[in-house]
Protein backbone atom coordinates (compact mmCIF):
# COMPACT_ATOMS: atom_id res chain seq x y z
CA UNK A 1 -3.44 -6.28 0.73
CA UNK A 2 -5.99 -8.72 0.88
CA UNK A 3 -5.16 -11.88 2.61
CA UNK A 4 -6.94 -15.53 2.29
CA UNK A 5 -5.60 -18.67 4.92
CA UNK A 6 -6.48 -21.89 3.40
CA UNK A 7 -6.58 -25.08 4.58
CA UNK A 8 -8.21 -24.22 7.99
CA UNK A 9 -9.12 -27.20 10.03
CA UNK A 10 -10.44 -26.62 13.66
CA UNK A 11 -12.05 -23.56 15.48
CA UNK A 12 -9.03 -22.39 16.75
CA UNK A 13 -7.72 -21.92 13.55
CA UNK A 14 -10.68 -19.46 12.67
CA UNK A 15 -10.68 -17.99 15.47
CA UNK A 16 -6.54 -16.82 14.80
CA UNK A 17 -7.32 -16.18 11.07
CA UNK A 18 -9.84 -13.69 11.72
CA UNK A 19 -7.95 -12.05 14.97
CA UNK A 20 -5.10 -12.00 12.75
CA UNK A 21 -7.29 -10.06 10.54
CA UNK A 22 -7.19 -12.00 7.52
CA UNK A 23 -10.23 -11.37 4.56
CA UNK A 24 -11.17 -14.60 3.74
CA UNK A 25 -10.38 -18.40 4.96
CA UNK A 26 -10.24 -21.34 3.22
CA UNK A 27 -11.86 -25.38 3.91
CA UNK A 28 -10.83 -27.73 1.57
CA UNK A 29 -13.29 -30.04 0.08
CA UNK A 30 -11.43 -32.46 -1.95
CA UNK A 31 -8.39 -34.93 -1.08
CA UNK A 32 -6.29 -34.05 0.96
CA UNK A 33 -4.01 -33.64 4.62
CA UNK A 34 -6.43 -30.61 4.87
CA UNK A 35 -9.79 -32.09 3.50
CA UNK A 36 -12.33 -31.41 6.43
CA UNK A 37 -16.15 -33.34 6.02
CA UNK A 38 -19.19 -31.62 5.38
CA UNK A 39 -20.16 -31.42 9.17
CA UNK A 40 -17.38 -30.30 9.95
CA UNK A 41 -17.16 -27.41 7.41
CA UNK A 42 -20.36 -26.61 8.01
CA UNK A 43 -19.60 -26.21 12.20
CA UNK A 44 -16.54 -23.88 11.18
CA UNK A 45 -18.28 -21.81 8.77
CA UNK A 46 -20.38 -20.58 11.92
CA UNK A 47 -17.59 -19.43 13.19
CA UNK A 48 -16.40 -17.11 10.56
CA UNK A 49 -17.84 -13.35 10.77
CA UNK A 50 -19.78 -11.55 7.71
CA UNK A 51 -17.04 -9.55 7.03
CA UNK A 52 -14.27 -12.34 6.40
CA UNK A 53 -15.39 -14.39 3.35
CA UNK A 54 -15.81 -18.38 3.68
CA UNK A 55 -14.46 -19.94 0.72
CA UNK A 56 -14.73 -23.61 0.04
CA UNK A 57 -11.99 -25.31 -1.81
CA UNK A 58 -12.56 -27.73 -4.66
CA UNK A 59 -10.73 -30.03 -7.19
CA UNK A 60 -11.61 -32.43 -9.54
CA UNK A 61 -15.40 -32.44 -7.89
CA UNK A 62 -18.39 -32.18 -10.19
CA UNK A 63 -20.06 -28.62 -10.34
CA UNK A 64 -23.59 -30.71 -9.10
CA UNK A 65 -21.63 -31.67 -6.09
CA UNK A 66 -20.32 -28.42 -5.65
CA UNK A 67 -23.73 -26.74 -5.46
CA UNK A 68 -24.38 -29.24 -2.86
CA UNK A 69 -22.03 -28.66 -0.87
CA UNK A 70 -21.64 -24.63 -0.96
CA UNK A 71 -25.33 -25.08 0.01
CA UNK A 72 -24.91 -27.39 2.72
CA UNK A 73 -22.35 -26.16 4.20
CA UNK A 74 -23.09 -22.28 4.02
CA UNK A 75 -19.74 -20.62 2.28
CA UNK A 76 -19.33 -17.50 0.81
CA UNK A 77 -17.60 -18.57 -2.16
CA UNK A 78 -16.20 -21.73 -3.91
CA UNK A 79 -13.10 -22.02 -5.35
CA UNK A 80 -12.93 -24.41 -8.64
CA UNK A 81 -9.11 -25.39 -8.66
CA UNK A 82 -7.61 -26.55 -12.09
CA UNK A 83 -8.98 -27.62 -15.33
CA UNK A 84 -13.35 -26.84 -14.92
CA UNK A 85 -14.48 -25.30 -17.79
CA UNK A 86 -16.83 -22.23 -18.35
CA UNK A 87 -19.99 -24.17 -17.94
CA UNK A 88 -18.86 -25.12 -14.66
CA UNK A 89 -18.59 -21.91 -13.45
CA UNK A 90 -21.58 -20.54 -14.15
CA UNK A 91 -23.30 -23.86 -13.00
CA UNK A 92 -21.74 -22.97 -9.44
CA UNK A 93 -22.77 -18.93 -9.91
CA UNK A 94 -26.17 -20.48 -9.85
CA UNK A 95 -26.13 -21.10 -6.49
CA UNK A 96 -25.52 -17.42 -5.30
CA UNK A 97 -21.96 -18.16 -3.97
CA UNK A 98 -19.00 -15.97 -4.52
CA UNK A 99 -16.34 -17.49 -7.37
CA UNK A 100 -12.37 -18.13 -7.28
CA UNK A 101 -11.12 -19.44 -10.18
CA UNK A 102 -7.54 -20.74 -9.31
CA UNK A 103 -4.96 -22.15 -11.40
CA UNK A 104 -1.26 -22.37 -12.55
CA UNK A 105 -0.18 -19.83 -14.89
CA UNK A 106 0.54 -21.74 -17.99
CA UNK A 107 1.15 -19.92 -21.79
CA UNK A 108 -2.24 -20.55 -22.57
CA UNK A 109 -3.88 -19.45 -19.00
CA UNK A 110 -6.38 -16.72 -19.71
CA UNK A 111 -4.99 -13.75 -16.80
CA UNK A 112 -8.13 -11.81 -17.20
CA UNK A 113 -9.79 -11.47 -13.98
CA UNK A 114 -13.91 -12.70 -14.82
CA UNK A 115 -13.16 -14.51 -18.15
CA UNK A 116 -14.90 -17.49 -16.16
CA UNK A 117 -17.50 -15.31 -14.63
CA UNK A 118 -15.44 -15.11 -11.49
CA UNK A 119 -14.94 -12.53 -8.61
CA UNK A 120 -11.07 -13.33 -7.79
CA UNK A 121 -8.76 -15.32 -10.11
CA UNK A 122 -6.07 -16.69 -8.07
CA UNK A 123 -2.43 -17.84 -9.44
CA UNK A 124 -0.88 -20.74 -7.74
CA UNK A 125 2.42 -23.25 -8.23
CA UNK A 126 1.15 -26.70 -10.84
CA UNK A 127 1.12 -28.45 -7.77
CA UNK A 128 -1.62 -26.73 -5.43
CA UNK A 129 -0.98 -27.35 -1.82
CA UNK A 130 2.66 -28.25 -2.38
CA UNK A 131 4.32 -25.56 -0.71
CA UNK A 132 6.18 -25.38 -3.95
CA UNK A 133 7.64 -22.01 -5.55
CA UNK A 134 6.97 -20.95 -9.09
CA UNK A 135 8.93 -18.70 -11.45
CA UNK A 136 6.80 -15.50 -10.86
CA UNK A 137 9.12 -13.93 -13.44
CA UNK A 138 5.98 -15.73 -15.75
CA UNK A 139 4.03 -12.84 -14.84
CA UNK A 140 6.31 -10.12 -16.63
CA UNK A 141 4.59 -11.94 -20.00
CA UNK A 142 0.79 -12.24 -18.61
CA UNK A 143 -0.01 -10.33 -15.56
CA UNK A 144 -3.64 -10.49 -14.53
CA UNK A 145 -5.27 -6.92 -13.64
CA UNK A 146 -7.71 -6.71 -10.60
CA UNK A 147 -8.63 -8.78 -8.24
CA UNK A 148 -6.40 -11.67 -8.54
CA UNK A 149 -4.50 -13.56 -5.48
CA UNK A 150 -0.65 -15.08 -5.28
CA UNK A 151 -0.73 -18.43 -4.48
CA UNK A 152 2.39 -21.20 -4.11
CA UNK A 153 4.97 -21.28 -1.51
CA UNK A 154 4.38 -18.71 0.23
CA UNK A 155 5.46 -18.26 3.54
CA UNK A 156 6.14 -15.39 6.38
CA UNK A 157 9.91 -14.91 5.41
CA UNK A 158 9.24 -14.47 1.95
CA UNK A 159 5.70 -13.14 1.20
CA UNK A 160 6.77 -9.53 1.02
CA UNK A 161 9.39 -10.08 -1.49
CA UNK A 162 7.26 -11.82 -3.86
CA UNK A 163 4.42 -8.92 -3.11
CA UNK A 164 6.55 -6.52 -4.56
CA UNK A 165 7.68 -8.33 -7.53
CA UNK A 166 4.08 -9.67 -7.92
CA UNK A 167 2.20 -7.00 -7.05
CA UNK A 168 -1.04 -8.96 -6.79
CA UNK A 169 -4.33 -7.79 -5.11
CA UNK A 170 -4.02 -10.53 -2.56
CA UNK A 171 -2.04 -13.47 -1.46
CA UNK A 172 -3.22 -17.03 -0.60
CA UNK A 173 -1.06 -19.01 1.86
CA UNK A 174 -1.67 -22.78 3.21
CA UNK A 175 1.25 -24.99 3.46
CA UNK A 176 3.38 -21.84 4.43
CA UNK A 177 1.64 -21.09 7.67
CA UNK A 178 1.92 -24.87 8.62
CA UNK A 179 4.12 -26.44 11.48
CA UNK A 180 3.04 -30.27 10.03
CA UNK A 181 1.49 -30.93 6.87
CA UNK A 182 -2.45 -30.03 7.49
CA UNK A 183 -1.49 -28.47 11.07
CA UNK A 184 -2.01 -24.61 11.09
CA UNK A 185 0.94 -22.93 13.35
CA UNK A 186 -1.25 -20.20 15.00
CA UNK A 187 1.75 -18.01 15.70
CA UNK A 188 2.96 -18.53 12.19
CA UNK A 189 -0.96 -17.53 10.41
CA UNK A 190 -0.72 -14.11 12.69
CA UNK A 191 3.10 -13.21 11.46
CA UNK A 192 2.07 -14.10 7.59
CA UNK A 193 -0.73 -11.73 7.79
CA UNK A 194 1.66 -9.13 9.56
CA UNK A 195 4.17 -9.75 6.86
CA UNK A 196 2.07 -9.47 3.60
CA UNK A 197 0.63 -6.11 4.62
CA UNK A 198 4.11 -4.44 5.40
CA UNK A 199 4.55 -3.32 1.50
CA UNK A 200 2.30 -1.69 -0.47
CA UNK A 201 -1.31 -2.51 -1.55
């Protein structure tokens, strides 16, 4: 089960995330309790090993500015969260980083995993970063194949129950592994990491 904690903030939270033994960690670029500044970002990707992926986090930022700032700050991968079309994508692939396209499964959502030219598609709640549950019983009608990530309320009491009726590749957690809005609860990241990998995958 691959696991991705978003939202990191300090070196102490990488430094859990990967003991923890998570596969990726996530800085978030755009507005928010969570938002960390270029230098900043750019001080904590140092931090992360070659074999956990550093994924930056963006929404409703241009894909020139994203460019910019996967450069600048040195992540693996950039995550374009919400409504960026095509071109944007492969704008971004330009740059030689890693793709995530993430978004809320709607009727029209296209499930296939690399319809936008990305590596991971990732499924999360209409309100990212909300802590908020969604009906995954959406998935019975359009259930992506591959390498595709459960995102949206997540948290260590309930992350192996929605695994198994999921049954993603991965999970994403943020809000879930929080003791304060934008605060990371280091005991909390290790136990979600624990808890995702006890069932299957």
């Amino acid at each position: 089960m691959y696991v991705k904690l978003c939202g990191l903030r300090t070196a102490a939270d990488v430094a859990v995330a990967v003991e923890a033994g998570a596969d990726a960690v996530g800085f978030v670029f755009t507005e928010s309790a969570r938002r960390v500044d270029l230098d900043t970002a750019r001080e904590l990707v140092r931090e992360v090993p070659p074999h956990v992926l550093a994924v930056g986090v963006f929404r409703g930022v241009g894909a020139d500015e994203v460019r910019r700032l996967a450069g600048a700050s040195g992540i693996g991968a950039a995550q374009l969260h919400g409504d960026y079309p095509r071109s944007a994508f492969d704008e971004v692939a330009a740059s030689g980083v890693r793709l995530v396209r993430a978004v809320a499964l709607k009727p029209d959502t296209d499930v296939r995993v690399g319809a936008y030219g990305e590596d991971l598609l990732l499924l999360d709640s209409p309100v990212a970063g909300s802590g908020e549950r969604w009906d995954l019983t959406a998935l019975d009608r359009a259930r992506p194949e591959g390498r595709w990530l459960l995102a949206g309320g997540l948290g260590v009491r309930d992350v192996a129950e929605a695994v198994t009726l999921a049954r993603p590749w991965g999970v994403d957690v943020s809000s879930g592994i929080e003791s304060g809005r934008g605060v990371k609860d280091h005991g909390l990241m290790r136990e979600f990491v624990a808890a995702a990998r006890s069932v299957g995958g």
